[in-house]
Each structure stands twice: as C-alpha cells, then as structure tokens.
C-alpha atoms as a PDB file:
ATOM      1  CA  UNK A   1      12.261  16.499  11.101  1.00  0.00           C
ATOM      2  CA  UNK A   2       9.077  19.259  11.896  1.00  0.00           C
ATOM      3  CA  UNK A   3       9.642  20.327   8.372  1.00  0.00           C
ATOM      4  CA  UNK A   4       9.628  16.637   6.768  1.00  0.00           C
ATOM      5  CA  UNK A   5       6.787  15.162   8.340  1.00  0.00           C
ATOM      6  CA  UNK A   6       4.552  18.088   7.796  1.00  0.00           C
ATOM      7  CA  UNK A   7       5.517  18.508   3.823  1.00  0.00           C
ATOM      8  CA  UNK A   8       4.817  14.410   3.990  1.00  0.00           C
ATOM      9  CA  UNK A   9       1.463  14.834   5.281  1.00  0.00           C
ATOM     10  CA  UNK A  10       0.667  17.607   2.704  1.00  0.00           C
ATOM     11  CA  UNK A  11       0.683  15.399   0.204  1.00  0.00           C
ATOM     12  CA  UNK A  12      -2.892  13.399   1.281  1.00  0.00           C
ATOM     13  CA  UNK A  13      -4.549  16.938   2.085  1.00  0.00           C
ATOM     14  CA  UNK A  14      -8.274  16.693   0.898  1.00  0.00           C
ATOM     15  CA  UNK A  15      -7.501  19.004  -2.021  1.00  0.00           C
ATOM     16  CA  UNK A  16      -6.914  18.348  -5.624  1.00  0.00           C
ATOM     17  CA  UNK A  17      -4.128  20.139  -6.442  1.00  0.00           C
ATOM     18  CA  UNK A  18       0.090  19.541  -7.038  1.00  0.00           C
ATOM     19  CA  UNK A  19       0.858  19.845  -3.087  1.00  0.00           C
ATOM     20  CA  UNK A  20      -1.402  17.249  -2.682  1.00  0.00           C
ATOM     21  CA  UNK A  21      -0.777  13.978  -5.319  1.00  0.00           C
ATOM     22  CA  UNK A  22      -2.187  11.233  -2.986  1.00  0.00           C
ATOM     23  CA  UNK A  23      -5.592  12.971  -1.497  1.00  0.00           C
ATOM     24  CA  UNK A  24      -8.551  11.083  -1.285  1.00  0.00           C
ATOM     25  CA  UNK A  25      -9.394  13.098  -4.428  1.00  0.00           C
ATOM     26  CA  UNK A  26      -6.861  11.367  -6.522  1.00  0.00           C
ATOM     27  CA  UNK A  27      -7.633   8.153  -5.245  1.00  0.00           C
ATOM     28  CA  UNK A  28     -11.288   8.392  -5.803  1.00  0.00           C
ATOM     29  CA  UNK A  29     -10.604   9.729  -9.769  1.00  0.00           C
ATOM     30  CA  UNK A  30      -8.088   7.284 -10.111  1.00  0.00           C
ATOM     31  CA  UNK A  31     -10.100   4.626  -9.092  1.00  0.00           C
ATOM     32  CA  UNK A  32     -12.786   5.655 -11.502  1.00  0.00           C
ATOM     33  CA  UNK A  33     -10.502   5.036 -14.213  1.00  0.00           C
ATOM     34  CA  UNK A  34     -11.147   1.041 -13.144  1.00  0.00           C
ATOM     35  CA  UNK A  35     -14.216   1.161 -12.724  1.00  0.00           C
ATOM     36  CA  UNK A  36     -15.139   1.996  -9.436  1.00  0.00           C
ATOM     37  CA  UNK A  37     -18.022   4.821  -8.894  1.00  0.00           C
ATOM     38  CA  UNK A  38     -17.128   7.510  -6.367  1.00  0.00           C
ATOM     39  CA  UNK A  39     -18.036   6.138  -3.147  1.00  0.00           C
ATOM     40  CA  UNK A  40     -17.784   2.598  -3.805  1.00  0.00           C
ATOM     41  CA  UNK A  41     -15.625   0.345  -1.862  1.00  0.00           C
ATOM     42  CA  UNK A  42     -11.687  -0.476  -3.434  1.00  0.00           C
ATOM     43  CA  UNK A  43     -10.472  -4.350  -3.090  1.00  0.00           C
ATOM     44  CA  UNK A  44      -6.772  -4.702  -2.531  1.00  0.00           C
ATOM     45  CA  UNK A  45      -5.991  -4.743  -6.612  1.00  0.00           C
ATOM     46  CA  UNK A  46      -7.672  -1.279  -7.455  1.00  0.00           C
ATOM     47  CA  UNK A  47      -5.831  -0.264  -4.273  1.00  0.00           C
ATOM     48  CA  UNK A  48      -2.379  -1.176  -5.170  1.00  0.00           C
ATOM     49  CA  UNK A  49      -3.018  -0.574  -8.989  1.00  0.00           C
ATOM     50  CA  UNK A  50      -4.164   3.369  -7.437  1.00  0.00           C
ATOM     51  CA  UNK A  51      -1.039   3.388  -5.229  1.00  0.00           C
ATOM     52  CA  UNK A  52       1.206   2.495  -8.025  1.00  0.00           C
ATOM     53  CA  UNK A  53       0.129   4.785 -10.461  1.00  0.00           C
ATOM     54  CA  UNK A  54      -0.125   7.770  -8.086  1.00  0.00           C
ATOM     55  CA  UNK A  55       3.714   7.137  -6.930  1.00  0.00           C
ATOM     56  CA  UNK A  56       4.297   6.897 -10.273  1.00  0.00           C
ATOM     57  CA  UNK A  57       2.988   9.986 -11.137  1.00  0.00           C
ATOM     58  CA  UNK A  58       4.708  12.016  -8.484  1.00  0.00           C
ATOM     59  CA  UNK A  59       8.401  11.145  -9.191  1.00  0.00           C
ATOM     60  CA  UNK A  60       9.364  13.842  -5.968  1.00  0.00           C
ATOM     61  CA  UNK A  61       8.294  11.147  -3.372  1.00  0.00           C
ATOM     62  CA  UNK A  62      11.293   9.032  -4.375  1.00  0.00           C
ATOM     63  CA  UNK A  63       9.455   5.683  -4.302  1.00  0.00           C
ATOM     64  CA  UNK A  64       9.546   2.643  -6.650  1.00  0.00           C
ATOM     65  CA  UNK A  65       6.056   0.505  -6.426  1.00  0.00           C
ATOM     66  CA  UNK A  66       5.736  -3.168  -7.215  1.00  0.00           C
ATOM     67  CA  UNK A  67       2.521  -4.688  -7.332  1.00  0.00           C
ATOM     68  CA  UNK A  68       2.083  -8.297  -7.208  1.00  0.00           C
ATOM     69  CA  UNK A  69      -1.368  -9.974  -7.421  1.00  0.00           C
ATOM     70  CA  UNK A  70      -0.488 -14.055  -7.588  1.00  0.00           C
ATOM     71  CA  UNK A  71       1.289 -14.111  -3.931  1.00  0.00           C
ATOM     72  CA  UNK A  72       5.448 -14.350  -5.841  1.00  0.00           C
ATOM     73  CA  UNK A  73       7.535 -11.515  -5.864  1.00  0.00           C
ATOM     74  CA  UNK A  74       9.270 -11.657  -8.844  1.00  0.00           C
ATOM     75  CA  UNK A  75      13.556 -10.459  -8.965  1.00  0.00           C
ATOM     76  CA  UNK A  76      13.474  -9.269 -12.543  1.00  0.00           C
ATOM     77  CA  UNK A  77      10.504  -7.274 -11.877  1.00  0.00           C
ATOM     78  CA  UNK A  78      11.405  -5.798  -8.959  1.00  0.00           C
ATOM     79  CA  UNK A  79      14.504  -4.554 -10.391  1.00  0.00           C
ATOM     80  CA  UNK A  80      12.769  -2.930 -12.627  1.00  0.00           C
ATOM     81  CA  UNK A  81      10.435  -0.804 -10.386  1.00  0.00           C
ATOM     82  CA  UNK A  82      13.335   0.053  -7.677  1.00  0.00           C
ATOM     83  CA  UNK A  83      15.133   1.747 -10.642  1.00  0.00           C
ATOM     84  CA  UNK A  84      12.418   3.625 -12.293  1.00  0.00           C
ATOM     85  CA  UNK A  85      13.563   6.865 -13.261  1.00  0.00           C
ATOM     86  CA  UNK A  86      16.047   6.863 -10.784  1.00  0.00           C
ATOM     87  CA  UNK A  87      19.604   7.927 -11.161  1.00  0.00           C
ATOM     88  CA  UNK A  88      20.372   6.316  -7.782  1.00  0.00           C
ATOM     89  CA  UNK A  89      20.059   3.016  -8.578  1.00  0.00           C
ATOM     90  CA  UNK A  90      18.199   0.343  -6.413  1.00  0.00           C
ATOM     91  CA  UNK A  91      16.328   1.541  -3.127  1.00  0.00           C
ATOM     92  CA  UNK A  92      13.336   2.874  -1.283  1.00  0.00           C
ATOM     93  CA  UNK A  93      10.672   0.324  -3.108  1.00  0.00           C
ATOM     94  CA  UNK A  94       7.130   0.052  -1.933  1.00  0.00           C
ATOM     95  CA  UNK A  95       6.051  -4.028  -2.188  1.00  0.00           C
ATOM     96  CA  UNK A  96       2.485  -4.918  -2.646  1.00  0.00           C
ATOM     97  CA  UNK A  97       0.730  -8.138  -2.445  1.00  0.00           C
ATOM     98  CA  UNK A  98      -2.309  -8.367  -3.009  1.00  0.00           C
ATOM     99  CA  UNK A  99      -3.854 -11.570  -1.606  1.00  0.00           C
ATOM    100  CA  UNK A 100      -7.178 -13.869  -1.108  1.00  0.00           C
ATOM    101  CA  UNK A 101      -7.074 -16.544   1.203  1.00  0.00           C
ATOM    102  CA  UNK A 102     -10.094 -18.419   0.991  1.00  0.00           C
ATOM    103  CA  UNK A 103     -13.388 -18.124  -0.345  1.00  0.00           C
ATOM    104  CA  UNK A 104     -16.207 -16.594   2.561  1.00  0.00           C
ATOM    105  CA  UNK A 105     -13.272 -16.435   5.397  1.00  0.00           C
ATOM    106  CA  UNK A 106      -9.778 -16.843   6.132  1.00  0.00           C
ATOM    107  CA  UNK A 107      -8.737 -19.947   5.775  1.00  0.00           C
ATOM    108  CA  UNK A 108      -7.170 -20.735   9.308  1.00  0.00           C
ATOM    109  CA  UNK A 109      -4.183 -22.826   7.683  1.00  0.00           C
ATOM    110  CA  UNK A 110      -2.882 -19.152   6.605  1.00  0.00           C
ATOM    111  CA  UNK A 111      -2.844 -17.706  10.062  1.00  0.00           C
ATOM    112  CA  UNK A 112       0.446 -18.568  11.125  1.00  0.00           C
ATOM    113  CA  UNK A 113       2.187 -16.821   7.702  1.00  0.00           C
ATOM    114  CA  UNK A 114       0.134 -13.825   8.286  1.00  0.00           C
ATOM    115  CA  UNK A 115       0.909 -13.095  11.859  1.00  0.00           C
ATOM    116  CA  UNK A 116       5.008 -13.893  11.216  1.00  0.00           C
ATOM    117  CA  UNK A 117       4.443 -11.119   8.594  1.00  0.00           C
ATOM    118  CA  UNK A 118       4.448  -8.340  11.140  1.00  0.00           C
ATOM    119  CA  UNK A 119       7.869  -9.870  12.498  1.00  0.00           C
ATOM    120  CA  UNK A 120       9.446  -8.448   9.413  1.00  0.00           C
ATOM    121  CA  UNK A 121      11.431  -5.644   9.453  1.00  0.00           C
ATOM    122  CA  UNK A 122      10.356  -4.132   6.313  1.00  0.00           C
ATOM    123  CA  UNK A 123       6.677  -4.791   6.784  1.00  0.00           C
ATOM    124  CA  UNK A 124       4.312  -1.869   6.455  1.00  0.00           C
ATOM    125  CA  UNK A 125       1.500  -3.971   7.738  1.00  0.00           C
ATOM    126  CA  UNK A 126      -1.605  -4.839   6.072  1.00  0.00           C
ATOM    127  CA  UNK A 127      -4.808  -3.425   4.584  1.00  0.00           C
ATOM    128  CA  UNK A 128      -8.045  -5.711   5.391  1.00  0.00           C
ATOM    129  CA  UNK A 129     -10.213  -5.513   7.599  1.00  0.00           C
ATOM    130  CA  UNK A 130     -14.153  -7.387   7.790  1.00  0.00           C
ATOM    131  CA  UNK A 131     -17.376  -7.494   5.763  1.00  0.00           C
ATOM    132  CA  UNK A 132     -18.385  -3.908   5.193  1.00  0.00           C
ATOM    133  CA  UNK A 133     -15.068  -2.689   7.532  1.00  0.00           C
ATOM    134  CA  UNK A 134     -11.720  -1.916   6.574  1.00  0.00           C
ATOM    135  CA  UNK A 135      -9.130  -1.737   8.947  1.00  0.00           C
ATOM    136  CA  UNK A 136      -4.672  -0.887   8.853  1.00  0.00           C
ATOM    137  CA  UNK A 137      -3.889  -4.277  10.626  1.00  0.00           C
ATOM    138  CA  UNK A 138      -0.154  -3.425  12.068  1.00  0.00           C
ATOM    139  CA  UNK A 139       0.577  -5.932  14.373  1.00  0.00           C
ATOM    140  CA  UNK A 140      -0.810  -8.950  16.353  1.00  0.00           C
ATOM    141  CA  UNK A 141      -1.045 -10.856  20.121  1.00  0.00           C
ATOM    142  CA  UNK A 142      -1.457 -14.510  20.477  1.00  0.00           C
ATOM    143  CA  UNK A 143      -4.906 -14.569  17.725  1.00  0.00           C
ATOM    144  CA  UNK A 144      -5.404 -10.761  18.188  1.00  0.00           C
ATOM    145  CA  UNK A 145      -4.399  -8.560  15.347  1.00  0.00           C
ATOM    146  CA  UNK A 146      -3.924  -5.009  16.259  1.00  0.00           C
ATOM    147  CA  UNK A 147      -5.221  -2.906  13.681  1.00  0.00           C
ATOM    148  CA  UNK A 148      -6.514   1.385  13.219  1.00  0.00           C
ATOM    149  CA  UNK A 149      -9.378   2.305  12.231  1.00  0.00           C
ATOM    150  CA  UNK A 150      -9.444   5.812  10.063  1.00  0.00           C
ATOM    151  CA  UNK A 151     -12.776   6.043   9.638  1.00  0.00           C
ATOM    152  CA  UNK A 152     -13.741   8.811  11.127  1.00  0.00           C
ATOM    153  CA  UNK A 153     -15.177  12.141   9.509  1.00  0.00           C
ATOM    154  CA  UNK A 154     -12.644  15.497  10.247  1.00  0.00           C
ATOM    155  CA  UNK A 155     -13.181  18.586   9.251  1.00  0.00           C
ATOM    156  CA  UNK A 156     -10.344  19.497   6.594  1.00  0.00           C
ATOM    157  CA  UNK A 157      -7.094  20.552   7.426  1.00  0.00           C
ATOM    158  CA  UNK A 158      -7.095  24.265   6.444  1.00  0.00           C
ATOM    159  CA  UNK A 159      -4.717  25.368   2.952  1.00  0.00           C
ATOM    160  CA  UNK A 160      -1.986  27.507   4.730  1.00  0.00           C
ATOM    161  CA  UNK A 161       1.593  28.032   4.033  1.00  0.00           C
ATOM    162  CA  UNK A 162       3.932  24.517   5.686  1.00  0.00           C
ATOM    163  CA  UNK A 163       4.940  26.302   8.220  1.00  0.00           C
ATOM    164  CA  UNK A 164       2.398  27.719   9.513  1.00  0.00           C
ATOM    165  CA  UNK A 165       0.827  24.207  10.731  1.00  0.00           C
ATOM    166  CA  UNK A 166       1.025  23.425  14.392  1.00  0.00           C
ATOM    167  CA  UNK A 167       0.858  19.673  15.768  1.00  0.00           C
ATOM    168  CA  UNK A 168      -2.795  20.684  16.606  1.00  0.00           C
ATOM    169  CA  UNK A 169      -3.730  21.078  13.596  1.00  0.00           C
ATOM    170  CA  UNK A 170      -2.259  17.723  12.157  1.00  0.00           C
ATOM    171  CA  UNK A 171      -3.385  15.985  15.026  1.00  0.00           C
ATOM    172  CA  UNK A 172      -6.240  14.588  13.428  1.00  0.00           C
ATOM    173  CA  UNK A 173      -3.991  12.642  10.993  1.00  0.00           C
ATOM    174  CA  UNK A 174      -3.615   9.693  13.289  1.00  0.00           C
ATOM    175  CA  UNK A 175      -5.883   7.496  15.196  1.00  0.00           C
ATOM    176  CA  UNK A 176      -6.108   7.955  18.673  1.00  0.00           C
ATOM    177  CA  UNK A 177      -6.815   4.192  20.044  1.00  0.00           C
ATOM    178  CA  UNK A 178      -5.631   0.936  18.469  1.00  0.00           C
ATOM    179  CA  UNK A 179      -8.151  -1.743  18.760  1.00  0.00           C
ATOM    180  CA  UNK A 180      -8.027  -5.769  17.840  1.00  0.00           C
ATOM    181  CA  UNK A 181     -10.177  -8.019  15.779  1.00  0.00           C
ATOM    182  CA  UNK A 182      -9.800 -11.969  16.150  1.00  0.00           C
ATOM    183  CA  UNK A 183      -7.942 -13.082  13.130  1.00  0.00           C
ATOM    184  CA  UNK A 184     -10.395 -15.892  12.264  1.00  0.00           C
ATOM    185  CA  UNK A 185     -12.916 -12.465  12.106  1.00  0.00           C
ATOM    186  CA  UNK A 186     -10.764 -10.915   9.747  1.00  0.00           C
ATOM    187  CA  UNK A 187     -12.208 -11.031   5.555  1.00  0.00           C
ATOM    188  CA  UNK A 188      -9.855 -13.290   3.216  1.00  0.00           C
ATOM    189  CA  UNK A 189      -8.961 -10.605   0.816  1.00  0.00           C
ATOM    190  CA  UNK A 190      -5.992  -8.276   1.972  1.00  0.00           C
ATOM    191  CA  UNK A 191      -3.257  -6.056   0.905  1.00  0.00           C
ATOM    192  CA  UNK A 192       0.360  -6.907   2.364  1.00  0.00           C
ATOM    193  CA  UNK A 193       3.047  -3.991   2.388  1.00  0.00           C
ATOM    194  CA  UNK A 194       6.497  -3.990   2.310  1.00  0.00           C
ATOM    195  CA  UNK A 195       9.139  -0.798   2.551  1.00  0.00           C
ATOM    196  CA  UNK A 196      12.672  -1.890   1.109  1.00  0.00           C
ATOM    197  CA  UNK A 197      15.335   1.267   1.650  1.00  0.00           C
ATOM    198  CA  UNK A 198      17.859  -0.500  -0.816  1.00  0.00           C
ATOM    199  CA  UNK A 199      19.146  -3.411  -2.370  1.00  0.00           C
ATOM    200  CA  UNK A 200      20.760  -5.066   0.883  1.00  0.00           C
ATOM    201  CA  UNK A 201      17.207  -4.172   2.291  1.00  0.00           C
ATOM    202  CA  UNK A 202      15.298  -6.448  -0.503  1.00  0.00           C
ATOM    203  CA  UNK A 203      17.516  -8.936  -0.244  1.00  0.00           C
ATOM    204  CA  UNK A 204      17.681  -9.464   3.445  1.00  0.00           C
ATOM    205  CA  UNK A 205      13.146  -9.576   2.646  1.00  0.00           C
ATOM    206  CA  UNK A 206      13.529 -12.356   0.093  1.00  0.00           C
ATOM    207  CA  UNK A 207      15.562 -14.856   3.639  1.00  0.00           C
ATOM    208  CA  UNK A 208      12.425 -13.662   5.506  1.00  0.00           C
ATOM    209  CA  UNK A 209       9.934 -14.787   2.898  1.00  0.00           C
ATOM    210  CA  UNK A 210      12.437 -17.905   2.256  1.00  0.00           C
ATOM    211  CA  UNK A 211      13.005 -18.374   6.026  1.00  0.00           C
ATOM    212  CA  UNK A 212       9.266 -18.069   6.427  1.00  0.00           C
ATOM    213  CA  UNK A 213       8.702 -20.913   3.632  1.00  0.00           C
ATOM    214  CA  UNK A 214      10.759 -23.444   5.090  1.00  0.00           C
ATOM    215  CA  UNK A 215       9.881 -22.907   8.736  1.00  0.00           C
ATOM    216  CA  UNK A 216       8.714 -26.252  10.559  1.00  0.00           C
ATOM    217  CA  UNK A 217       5.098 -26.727  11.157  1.00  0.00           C
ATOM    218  CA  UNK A 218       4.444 -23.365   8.756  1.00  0.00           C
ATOM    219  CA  UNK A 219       1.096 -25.186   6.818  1.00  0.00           C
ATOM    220  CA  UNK A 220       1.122 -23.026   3.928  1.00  0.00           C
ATOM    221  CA  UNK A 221       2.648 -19.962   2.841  1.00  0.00           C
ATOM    222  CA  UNK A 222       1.320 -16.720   1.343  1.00  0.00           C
ATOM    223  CA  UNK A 223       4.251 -15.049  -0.146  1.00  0.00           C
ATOM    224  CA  UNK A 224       7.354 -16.728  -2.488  1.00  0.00           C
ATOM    225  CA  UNK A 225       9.987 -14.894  -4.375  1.00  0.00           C
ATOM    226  CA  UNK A 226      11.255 -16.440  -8.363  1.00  0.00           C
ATOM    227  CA  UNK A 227      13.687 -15.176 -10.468  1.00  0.00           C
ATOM    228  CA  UNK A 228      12.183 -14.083 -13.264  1.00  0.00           C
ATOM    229  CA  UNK A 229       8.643 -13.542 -14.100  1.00  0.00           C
ATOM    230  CA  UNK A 230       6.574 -15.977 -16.644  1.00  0.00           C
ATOM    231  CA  UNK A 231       6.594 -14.247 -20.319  1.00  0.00           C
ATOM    232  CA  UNK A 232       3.388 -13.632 -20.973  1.00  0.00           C
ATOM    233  CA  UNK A 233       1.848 -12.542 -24.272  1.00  0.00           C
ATOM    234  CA  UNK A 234      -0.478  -9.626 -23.968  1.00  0.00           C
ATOM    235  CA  UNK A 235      -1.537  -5.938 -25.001  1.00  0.00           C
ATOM    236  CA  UNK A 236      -0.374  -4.631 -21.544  1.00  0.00           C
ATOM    237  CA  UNK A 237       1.690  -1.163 -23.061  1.00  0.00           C
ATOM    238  CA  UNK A 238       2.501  -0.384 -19.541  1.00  0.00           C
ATOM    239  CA  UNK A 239       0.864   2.895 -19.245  1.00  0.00           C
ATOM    240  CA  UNK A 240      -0.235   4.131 -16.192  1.00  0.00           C
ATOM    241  CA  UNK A 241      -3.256   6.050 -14.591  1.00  0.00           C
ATOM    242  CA  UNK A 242      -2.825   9.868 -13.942  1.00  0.00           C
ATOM    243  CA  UNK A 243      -5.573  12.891 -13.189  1.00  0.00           C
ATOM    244  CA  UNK A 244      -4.757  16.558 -13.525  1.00  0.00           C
ATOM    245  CA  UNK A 245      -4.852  19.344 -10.997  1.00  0.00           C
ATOM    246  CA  UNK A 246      -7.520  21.716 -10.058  1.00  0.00           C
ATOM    247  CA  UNK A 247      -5.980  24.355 -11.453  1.00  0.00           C
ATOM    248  CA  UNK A 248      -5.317  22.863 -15.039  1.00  0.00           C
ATOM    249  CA  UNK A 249      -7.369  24.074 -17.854  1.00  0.00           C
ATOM    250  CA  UNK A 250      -8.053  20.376 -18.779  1.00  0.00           C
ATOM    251  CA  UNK A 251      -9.551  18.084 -15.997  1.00  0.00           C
ATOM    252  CA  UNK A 252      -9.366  15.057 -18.911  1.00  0.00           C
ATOM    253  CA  UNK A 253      -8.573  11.789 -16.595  1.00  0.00           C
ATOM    254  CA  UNK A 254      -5.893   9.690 -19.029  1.00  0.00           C
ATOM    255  CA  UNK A 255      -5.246   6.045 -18.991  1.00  0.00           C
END
C-alpha cells in the first residue's frame, strides 16, 4: 500500500512533467485555456471542466469524469464517461456537480440536502468554502460543517526516485487540524463529488439521490438523476483541454 499511495501522490508534485499530470502547474495552464489568468481564483465549473480534462488526459489513473453543471445526473451520460476508453466496462467514475444555491448566500432551504450529502457512501465531499476562502468541506455536526483548509505555503517536495520518499517527507500533503465554518457562513457556489467503484456502486447513488428527494420535510433538493439527457443542438465537438510536458520541444497549450 507504501508503494500506491506514494506513486498517487506523485502525480500533484509541483512539477510540470509526465510523473506529475495533476500539479498545480497543469491546473493553472489548463485553466488558462478558459480564461482564467494565473493566479486568479477557479469557480466550481473551470474546476470540474480542469478535473475532467486532466483525468482525461492521463488514461493511467483509471478514472471516468462526469461533469454536471444544472444539479441532474444524467444515465445516458454517465454511461458514457464510466466506459471511456475502458476495456473493463463500467466502474471507478468521478461525479461532479457543480452547484449555486442562491444569489449573495446560501439559501437556508438547501441546508438539509447538503448536510445528508456527506451521509453518502460514495461522497467525496465538497469544494466551497467563503468570500475570498476556499475550503474541502468533508463532513458536518448539527450546523457545523467540517472542512480543511490547504492553504498553506510548503516548500516543494524534492524530485527523487518513489522509493526513496519517507512519510516525512509527504507529510506535508495533508492538513494537520480540521476546523468548522457555520453552514449559513458558507458561499452559495460549490462543487459536490462523488466516487462510484462500479455499476452496482452508481446505482445504489441514484436510491440515495432518489431516497434523498422524497424524504419528508426535505424543502428542496440539490441533486436529481433522468434518463437521458435533453438533445441539444450545438458546436460542442467534444474535445478536451490538454498541456504538454516540460520536457517536450513544443509547450503549445491545445484546446
């Protein structure tokens, strides 16, 4: 397991190059590409539109990414992206909803969905936070939602051979003290995540989010799940973003 989780964490290393496909490098390129100058804050859609395409463009992580930005997670669709380039079949699908509810603040009707979120077993937890914070919301208490913080400056993780790492010197990788925010604090935009391992696994989601729906006393919900997605007319050619290595000849970003 040593082995694993240390080749997993390679791959965000702050360096821009094929060990590392999701470093803040790549994000920061990638979210160029939409139109967001280095250093300026990402909403939950370039987020999940970054995610997606850097998934995408490292096939070795195994992942399928679906990305949905009007709160329904659509069957068809999903089917597609759990079977991308995989001889497998259905499984190990990343779900993200992207979400805004209400205008200045949370709308307090949407607090019960949010919290019974977190009771999921395939949740991930959510990406949010407060005006001018962000915060990895992973749980809540009562109003409380427990939530890390990662900002704050490291010095980088030195380029050495995987096993040659020690826990010390991945330690920095993970927050040392989980805090809580008030969830009438929290800003109405937010990014929900969801890890499906297989088919079974989506399914049994789609009776939470159902289950969820129908619950008595639930005011409104957040998430729904339809069949098949509306056809839509439109010059979408379904390319994705990608950015090159450091060591190519040809730093070109392509869309």
């Amino acid at each position: 397991m040593w082995d694993i989780y240390v080749r997993i964490l390679s791959w965000f290393f702050d360096y821009m190059n094929a060990r590392s496909p999701f470093s803040v490098h790549r994000i920061a390129l990638l979210g160029k590409q939409l139109g967001k100058n280095i250093g300026e804050w990402f909403g939950p859609s370039t987020t999940s539109q970054v995610i997606k395409a850097l998934v995408h463009n490292y096939p070795e992580s195994g992942l399928g990414v679906y990305v949905t930005t009007d709160g329904v997670v659509y069957k068809d669709h999903v089917e597609e992206a759990a079977t991308l380039k995989k001889s497998s079949g259905f499984g190990h699908l990343l779900i993200l909803a992207t979400i805004r509810l209400g205008t200045d603040k949370l709308n307090p009707i949407y607090n019960d969905a949010i919290k019974a979120t977190f009771e999921f077993p395939q949740t991930l937890g959510i990406a949010g936070g407060r005006p001018s914070s962000s915060y990895y919301f992973v749980g809540y208490q009562g109003d409380d939602l427990f939530y890390l913080d990662p900002h704050h400056s490291r010095c980088v993780v030195e380029s050495k051979d995987l096993s040659d790492y020690t826990a010390e010197d991945l330690s920095t990788y993970h927050c040392e003290a989980i805090r809580k925010i008030d969830i009438n604090s929290i800003d109405p935009s937010m990014l929900l995540a969801f890890y499906c391992r297989d088919r079974a696994d989506f399914d049994a989601f789609c009776a939470e989010v159902q289950e969820l729906n129908a619950r008595p006393g639930m005011a409104s919900s957040i998430l729904t799940v339809g069949e098949k997605a509306p056809d839509y007319d439109d010059d979408d050619d379904g390319r994705l973003l990608s950015v090159a290595d450091e060591e190519d000849d040809d730093l070109e970003l392509i869309l």
